[in-house]
C-alpha atoms as a PDB file:
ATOM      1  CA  UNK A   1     -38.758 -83.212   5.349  1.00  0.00           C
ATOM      2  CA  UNK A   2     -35.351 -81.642   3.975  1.00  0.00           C
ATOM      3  CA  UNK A   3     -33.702 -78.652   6.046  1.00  0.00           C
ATOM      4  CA  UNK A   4     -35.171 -76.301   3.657  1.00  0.00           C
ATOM      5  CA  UNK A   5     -38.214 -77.419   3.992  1.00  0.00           C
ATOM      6  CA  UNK A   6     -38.053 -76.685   7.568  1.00  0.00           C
ATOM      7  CA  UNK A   7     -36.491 -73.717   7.385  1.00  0.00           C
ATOM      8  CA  UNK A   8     -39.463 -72.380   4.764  1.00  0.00           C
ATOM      9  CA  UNK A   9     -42.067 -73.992   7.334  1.00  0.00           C
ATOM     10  CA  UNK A  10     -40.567 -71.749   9.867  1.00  0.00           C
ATOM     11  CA  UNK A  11     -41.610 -68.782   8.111  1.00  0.00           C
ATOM     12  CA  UNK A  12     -45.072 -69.982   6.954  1.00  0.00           C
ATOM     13  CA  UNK A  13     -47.833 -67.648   8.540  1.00  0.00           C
ATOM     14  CA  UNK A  14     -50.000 -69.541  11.029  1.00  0.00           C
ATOM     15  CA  UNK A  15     -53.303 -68.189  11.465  1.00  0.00           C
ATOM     16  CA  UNK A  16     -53.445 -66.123  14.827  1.00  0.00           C
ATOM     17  CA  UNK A  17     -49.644 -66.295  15.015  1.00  0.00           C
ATOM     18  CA  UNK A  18     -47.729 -63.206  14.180  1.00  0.00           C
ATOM     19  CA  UNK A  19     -45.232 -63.696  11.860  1.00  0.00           C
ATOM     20  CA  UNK A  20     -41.943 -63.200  14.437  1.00  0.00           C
ATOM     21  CA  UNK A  21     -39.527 -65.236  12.752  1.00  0.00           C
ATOM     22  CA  UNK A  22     -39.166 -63.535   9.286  1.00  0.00           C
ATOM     23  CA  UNK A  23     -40.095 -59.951  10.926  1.00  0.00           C
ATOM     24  CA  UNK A  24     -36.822 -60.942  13.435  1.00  0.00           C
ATOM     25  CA  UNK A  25     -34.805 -61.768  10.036  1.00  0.00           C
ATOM     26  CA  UNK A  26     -35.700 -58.816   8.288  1.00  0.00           C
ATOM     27  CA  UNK A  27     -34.076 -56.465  11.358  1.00  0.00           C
ATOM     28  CA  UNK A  28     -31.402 -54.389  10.426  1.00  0.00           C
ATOM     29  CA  UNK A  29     -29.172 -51.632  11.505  1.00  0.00           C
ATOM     30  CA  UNK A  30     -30.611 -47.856  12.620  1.00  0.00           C
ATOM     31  CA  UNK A  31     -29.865 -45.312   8.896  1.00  0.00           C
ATOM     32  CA  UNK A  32     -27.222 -43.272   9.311  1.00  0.00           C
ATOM     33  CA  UNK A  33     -29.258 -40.475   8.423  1.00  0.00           C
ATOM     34  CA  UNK A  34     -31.284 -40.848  11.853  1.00  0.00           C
ATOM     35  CA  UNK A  35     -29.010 -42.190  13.942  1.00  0.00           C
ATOM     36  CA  UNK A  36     -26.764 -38.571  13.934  1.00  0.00           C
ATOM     37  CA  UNK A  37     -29.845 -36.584  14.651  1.00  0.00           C
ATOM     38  CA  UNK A  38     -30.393 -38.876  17.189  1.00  0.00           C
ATOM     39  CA  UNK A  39     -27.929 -38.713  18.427  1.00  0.00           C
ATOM     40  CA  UNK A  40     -27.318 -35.193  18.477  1.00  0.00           C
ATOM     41  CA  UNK A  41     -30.675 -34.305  19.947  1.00  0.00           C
ATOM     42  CA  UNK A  42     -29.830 -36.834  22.819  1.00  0.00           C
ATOM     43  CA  UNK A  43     -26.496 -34.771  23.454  1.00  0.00           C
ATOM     44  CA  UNK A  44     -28.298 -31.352  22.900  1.00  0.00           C
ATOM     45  CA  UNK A  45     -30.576 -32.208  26.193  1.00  0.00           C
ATOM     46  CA  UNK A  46     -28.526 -33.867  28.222  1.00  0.00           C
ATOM     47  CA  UNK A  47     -25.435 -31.582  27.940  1.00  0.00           C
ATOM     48  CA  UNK A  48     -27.042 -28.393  29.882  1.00  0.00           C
ATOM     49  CA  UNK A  49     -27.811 -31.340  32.998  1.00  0.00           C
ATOM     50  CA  UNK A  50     -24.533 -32.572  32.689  1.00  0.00           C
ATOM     51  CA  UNK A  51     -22.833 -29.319  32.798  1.00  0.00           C
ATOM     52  CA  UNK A  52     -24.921 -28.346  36.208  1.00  0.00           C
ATOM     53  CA  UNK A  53     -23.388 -31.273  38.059  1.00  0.00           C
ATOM     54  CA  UNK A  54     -20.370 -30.864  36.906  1.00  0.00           C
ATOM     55  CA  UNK A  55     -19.929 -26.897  37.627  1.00  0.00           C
ATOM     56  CA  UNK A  56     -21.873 -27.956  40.977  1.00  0.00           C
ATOM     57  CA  UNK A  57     -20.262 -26.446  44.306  1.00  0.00           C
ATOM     58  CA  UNK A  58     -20.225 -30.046  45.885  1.00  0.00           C
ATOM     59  CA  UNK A  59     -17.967 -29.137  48.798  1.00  0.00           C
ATOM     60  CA  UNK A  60     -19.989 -25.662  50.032  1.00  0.00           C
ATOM     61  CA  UNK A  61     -23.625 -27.423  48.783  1.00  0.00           C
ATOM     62  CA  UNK A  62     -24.710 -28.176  52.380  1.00  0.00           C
ATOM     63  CA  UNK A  63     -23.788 -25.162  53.294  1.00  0.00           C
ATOM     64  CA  UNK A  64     -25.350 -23.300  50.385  1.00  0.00           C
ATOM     65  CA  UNK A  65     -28.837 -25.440  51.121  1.00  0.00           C
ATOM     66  CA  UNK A  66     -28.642 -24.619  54.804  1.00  0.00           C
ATOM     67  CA  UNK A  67     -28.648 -20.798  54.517  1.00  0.00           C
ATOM     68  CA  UNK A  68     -31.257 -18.513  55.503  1.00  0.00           C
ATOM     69  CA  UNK A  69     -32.119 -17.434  52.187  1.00  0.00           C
ATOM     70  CA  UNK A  70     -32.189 -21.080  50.708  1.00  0.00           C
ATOM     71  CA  UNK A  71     -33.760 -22.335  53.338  1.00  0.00           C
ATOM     72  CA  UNK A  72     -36.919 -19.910  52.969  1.00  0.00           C
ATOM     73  CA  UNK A  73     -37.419 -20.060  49.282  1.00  0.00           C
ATOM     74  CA  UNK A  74     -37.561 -24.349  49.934  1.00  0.00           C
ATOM     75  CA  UNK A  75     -39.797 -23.868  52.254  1.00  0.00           C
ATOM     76  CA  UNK A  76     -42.520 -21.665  50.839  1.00  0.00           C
ATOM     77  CA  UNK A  77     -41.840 -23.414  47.344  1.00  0.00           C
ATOM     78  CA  UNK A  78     -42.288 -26.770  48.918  1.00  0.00           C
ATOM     79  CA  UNK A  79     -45.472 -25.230  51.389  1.00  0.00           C
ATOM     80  CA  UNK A  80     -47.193 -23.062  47.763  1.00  0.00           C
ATOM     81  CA  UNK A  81     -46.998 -25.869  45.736  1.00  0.00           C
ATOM     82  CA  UNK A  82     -48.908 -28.556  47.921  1.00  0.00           C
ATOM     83  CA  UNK A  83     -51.565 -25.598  48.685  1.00  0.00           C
ATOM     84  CA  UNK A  84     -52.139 -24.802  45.050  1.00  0.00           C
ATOM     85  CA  UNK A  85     -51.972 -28.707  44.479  1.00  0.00           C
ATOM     86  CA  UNK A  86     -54.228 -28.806  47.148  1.00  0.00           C
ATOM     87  CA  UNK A  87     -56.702 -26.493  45.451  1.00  0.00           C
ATOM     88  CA  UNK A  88     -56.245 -27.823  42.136  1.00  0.00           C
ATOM     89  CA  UNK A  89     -57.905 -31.265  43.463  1.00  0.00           C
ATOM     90  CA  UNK A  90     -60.792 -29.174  44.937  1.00  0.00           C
ATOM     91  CA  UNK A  91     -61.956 -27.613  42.023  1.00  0.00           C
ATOM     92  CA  UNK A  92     -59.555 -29.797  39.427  1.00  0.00           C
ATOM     93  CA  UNK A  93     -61.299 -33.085  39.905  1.00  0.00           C
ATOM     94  CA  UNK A  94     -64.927 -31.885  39.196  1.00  0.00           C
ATOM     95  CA  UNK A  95     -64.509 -29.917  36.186  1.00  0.00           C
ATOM     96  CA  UNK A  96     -62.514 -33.028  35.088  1.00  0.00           C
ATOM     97  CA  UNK A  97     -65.514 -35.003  35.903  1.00  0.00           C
ATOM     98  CA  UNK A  98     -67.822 -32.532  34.130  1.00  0.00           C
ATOM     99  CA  UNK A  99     -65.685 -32.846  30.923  1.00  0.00           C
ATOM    100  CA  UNK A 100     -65.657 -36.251  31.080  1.00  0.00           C
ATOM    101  CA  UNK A 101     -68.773 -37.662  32.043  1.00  0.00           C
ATOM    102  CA  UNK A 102     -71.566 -34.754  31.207  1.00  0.00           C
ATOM    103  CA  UNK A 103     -72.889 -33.610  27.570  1.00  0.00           C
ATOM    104  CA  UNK A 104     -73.439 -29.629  27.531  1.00  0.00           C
ATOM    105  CA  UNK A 105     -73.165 -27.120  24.728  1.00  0.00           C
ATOM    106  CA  UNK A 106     -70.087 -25.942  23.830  1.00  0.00           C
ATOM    107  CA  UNK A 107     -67.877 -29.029  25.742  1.00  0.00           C
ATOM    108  CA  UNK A 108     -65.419 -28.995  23.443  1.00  0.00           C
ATOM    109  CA  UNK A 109     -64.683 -24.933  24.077  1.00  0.00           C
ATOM    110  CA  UNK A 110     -64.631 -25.196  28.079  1.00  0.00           C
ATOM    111  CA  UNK A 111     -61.722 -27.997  27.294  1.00  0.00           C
ATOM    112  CA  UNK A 112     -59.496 -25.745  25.202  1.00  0.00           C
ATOM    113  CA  UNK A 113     -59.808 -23.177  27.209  1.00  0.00           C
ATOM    114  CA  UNK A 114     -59.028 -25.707  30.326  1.00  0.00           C
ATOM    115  CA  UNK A 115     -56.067 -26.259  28.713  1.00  0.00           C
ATOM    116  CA  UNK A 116     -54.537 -23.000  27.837  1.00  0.00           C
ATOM    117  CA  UNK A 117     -53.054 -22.518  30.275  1.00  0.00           C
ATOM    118  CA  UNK A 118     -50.119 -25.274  29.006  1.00  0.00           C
ATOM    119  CA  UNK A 119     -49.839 -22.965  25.758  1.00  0.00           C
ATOM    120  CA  UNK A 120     -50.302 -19.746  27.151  1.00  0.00           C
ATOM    121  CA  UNK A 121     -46.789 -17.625  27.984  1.00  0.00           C
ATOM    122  CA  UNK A 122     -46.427 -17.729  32.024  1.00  0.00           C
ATOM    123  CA  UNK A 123     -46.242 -13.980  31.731  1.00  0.00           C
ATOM    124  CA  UNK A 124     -49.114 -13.742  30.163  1.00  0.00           C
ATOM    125  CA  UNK A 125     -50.902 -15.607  32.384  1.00  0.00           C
ATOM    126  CA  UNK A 126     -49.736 -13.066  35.312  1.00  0.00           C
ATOM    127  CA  UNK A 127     -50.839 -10.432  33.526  1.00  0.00           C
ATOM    128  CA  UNK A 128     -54.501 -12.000  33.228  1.00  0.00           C
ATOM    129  CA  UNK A 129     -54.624 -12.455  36.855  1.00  0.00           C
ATOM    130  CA  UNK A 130     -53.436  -9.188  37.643  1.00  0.00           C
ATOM    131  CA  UNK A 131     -56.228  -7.866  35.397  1.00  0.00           C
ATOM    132  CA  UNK A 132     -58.585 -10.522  36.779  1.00  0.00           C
ATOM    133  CA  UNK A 133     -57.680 -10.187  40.670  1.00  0.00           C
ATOM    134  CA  UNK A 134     -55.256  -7.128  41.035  1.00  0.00           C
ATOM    135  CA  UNK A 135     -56.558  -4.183  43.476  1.00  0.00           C
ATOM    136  CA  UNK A 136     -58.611  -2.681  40.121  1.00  0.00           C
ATOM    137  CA  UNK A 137     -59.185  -5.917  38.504  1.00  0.00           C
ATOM    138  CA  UNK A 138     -62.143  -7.369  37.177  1.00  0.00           C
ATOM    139  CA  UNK A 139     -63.036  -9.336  40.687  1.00  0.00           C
ATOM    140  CA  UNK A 140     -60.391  -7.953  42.631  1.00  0.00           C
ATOM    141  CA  UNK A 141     -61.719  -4.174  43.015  1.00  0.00           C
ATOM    142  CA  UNK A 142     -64.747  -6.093  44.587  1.00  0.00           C
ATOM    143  CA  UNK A 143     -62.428  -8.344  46.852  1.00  0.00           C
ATOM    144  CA  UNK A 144     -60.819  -5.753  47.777  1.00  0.00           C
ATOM    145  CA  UNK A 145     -63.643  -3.454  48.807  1.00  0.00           C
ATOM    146  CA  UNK A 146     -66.283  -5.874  50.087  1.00  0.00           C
ATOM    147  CA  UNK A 147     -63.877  -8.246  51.892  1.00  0.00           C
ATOM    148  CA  UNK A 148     -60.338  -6.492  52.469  1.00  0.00           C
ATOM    149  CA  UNK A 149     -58.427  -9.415  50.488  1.00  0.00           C
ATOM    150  CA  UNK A 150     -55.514  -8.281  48.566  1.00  0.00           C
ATOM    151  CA  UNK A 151     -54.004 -10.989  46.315  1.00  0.00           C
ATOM    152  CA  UNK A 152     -51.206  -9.854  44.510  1.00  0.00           C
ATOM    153  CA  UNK A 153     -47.628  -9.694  45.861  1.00  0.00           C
ATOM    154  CA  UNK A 154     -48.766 -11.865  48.603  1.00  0.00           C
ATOM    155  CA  UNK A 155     -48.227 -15.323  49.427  1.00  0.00           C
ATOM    156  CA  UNK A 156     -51.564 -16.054  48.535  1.00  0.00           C
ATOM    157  CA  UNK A 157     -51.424 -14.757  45.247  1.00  0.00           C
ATOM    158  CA  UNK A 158     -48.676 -17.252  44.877  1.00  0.00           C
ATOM    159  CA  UNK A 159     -50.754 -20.119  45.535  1.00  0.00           C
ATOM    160  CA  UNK A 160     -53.484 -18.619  43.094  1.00  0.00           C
ATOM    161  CA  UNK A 161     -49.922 -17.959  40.286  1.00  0.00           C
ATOM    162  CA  UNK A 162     -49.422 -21.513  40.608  1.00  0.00           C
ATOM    163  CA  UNK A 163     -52.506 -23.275  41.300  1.00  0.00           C
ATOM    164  CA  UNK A 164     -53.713 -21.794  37.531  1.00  0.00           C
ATOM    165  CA  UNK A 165     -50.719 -22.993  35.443  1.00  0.00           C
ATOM    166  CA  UNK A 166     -50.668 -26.690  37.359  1.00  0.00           C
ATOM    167  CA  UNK A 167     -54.541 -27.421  37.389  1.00  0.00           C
ATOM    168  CA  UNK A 168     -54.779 -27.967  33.522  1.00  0.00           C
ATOM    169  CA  UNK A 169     -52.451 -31.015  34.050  1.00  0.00           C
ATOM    170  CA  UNK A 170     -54.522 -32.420  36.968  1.00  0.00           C
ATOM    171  CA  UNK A 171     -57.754 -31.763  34.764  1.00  0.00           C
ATOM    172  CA  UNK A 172     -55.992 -33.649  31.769  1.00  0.00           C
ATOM    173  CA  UNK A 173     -54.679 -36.518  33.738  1.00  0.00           C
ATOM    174  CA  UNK A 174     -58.020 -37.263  35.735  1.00  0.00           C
ATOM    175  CA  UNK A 175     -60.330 -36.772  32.629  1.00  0.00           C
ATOM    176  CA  UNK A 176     -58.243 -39.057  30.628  1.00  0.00           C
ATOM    177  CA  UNK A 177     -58.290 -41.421  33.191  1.00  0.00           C
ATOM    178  CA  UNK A 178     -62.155 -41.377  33.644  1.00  0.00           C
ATOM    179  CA  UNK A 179     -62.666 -41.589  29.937  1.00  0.00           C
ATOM    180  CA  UNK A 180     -61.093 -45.023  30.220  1.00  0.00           C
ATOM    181  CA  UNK A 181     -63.252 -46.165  33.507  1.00  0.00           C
ATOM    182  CA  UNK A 182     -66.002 -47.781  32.194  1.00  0.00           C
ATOM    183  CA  UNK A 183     -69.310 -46.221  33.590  1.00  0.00           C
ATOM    184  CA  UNK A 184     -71.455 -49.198  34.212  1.00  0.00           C
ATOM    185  CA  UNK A 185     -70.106 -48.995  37.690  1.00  0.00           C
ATOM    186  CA  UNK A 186     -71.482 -45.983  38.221  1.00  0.00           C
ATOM    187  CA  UNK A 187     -74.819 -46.719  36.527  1.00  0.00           C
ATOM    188  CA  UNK A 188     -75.163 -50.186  38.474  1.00  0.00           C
ATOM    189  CA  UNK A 189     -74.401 -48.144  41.712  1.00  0.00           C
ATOM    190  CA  UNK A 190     -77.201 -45.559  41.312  1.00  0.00           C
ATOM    191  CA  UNK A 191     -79.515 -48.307  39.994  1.00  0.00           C
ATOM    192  CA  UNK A 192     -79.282 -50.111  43.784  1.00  0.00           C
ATOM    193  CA  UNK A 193     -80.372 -46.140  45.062  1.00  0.00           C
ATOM    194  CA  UNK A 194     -77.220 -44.293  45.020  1.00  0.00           C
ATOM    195  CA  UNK A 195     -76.924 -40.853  44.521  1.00  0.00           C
ATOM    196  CA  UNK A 196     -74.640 -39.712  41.919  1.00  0.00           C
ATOM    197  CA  UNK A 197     -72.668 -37.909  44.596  1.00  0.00           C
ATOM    198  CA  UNK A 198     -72.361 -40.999  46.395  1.00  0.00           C
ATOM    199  CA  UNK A 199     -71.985 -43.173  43.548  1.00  0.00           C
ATOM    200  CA  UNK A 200     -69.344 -40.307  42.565  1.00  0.00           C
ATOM    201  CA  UNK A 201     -67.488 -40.703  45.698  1.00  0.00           C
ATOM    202  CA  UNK A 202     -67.918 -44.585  46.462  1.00  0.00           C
ATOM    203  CA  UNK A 203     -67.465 -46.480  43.370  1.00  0.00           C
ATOM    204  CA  UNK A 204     -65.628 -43.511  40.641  1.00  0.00           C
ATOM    205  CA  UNK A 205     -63.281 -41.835  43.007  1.00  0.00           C
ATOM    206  CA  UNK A 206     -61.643 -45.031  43.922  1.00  0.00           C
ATOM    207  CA  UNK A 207     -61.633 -46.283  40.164  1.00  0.00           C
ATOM    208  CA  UNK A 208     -59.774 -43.022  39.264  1.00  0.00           C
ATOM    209  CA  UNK A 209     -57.411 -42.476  42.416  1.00  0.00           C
ATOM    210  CA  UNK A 210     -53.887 -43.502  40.023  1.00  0.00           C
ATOM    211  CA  UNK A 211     -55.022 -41.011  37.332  1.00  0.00           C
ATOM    212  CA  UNK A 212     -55.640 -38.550  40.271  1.00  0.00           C
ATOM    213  CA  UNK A 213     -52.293 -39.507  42.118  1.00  0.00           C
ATOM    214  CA  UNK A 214     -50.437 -39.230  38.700  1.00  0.00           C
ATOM    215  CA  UNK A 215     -52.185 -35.626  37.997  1.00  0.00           C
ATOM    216  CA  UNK A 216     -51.515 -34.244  41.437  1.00  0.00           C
ATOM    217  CA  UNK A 217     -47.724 -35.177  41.220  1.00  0.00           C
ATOM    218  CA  UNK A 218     -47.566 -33.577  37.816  1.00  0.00           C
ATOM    219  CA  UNK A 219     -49.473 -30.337  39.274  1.00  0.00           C
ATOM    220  CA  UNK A 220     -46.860 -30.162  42.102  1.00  0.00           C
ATOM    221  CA  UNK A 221     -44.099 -30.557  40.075  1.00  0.00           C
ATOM    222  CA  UNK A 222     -45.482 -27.792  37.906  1.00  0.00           C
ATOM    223  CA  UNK A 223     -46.563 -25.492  40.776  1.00  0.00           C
ATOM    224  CA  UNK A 224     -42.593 -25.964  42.071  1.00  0.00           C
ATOM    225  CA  UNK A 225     -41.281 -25.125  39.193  1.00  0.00           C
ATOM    226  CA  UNK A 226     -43.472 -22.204  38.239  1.00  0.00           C
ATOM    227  CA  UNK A 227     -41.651 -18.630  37.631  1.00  0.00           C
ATOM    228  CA  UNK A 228     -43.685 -16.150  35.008  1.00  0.00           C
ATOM    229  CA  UNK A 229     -46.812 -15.933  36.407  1.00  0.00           C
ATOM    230  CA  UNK A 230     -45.625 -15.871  39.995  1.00  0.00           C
ATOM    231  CA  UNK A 231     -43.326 -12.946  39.416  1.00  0.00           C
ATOM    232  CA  UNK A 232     -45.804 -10.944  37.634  1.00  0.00           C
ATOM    233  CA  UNK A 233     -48.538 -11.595  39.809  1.00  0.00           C
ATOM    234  CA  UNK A 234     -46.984 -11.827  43.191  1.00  0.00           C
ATOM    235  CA  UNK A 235     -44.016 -10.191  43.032  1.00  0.00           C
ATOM    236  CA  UNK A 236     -40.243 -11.431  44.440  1.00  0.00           C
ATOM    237  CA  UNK A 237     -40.219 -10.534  47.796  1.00  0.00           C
ATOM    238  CA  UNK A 238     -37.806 -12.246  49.767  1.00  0.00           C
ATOM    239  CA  UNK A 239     -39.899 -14.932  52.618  1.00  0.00           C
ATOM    240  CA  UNK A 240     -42.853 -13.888  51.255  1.00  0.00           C
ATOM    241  CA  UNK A 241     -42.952 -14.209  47.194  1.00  0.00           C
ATOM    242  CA  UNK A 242     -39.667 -15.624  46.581  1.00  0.00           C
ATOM    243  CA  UNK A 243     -40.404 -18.956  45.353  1.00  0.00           C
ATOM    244  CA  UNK A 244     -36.708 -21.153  44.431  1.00  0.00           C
ATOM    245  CA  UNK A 245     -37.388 -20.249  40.429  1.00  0.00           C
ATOM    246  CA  UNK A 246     -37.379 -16.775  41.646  1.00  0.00           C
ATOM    247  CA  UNK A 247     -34.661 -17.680  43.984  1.00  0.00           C
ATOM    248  CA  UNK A 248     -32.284 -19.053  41.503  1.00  0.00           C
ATOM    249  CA  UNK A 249     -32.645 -15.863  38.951  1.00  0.00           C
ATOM    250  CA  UNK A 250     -32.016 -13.757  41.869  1.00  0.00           C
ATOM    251  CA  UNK A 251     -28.841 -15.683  42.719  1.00  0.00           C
ATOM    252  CA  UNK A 252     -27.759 -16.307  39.501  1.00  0.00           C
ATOM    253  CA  UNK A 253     -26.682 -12.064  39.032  1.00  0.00           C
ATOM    254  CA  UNK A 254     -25.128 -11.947  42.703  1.00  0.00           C
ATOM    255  CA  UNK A 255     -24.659 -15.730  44.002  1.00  0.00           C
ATOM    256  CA  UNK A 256     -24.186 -18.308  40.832  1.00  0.00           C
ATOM    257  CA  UNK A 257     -23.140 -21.192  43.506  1.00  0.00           C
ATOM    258  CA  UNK A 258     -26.333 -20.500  45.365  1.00  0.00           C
ATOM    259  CA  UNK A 259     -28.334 -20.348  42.038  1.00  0.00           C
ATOM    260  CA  UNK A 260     -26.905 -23.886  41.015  1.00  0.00           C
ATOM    261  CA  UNK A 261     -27.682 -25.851  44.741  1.00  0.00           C
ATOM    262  CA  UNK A 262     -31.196 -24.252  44.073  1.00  0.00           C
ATOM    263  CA  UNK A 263     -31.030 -25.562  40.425  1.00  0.00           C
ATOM    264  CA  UNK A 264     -30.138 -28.813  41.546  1.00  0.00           C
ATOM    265  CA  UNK A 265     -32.531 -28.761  43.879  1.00  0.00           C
ATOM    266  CA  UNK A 266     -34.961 -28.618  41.410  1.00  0.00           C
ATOM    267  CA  UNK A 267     -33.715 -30.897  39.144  1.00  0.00           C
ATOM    268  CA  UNK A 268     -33.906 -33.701  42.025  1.00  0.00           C
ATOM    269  CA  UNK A 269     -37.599 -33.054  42.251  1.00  0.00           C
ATOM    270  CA  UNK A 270     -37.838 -33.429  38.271  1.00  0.00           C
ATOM    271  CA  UNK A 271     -36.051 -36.720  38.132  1.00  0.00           C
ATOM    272  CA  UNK A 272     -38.124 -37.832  41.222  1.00  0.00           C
ATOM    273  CA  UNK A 273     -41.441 -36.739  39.424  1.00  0.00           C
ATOM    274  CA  UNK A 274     -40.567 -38.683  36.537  1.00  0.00           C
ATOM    275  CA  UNK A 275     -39.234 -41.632  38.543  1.00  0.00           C
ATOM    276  CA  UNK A 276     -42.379 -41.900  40.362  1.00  0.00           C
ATOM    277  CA  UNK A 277     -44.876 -41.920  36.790  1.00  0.00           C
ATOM    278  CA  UNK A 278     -42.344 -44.449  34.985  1.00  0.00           C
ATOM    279  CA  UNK A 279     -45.632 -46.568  34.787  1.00  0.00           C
ATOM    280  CA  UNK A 280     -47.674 -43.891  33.204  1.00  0.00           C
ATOM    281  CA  UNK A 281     -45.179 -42.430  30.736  1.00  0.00           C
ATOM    282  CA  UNK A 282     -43.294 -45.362  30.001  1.00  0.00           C
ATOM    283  CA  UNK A 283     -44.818 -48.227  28.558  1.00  0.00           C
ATOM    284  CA  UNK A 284     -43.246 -51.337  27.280  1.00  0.00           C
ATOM    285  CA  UNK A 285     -45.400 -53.481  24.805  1.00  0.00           C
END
């Protein structure tokens, strides 16, 4: 056999064999016209993070985190967050279940309206709570009256501001993730005279625990972050309310160096976040 005949052999398709050797010569440069965009878009979100180090006050930022002020927006940003994560997983994981594993009327309404929350302006979603749970709201005249709990402009109300924009991404993660565990398990476990509760919480619960691990995270990272909803709904009072988001627009009229240590605060627990889902986001085939 000639050279050329060995070099067209090489490209003949094999059955089963994908055809890597003349999809590997057929490679060629990015265009031009999608490269700049590229390009650009790559600069456009990565200059504003760039700019934040650099204008960072490096030499006063211990000093800056240690302060009074600081100190109490980290801490009830840090102690809100896990409490409305906390909730979310109460109440999160069973309507994820529900969505996921039951067959009712009108499924495919409940999950939009799960999920609305993602779309729906923070503000907005103050406002519905306020009307919802304020003093004279829909169930918060009756709170109020039968059982002396105020909500709004309290710490609580914080928890409740957060816990209700960060559950729809602990519902979405844990759904998806029990869409994709096959549910023989649980059907063999109730066939040797499980309950569904049990089988629920001996044989599903540990199937799903990454997709619930990966949905809390994201929930936290959202309840941190949160800023419309908890300054409509609970106000910006100072050890109390003040949240860091609420911190940093505070600071950022008075105290700009203060407002950036907070900012980079946050964006360590971003990069973290992401850092610790690299499996789940980023996939390599």
């Amino acid at each position: 056999m000639t050279s050329l005949d060995k070099s067209d052999a090489a490209t003949e398709p094999v059955p089963g064999r994908p055809r890597r050797e003349r999809v590997r010569g057929r490679r060629a440069g990015v265009p031009l016209p999608l490269l700049v965009p590229a390009l650009i878009g790559l600069v456009f979100l990565l200059l504003p993070l760039v700019a934040l180090l650099v204008r960072a006050p490096w030499r006063s930022l211990p000093d800056q985190l240690t302060s009074t002020e600081v100190w109490q927006s980290l801490q009830l940003s840090l102690v809100c967050a896990t409490a409305a994560t906390a909730v979310s997983l109460v109440i999160g994981v069973p309507l994820a279940w529900l969505l996921a594993r039951t067959d009712f009327p009108g499924r495919g309404l409940v999950r939009a309206l799960v999920t609305l929350p993602l779309v729906l302006p923070p503000v907005v979603g103050g406002v519905a709570l306020l009307m919802a749970l304020g003093r004279n709201g829909v169930v918060g005249q009756w709170l109020d009256s039968w059982f002396g709990i105020t909500l709004p402009f309290t710490t609580a109300g914080v928890v409740v501001a957060e816990a209700f924009v960060a559950m729809p991404f602990l519902v979405i993660s844990v759904e998806g993730t029990l869409r994709a565990a096959d549910p023989r398990y649980e059907e063999a476990a109730m066939t040797l005279g499980a309950s569904r509760f049990t089988a629920f919480r001996r044989v599903t619960l540990p199937l799903i625990a990454p997709g619930i691990a990966a949905g809390s995270v994201l929930a936290w990272a959202r309840a941190l972050g949160e800023f419309g909803a908890t300054i409509t709904f609970a106000g910006n009072f100072p050890g109390r309310t003040q949240t860091m988001p609420l911190a940093v627009y505070l600071a950022l009229q008075s105290d700009p160096a203060a407002a950036i240590a907070l900012s980079l605060v946050l964006l360590a627990v971003s990069i973290a976040v992401l850092a610790g889902l690299r499996d789940r986001w980023m996939t390599v085939s």
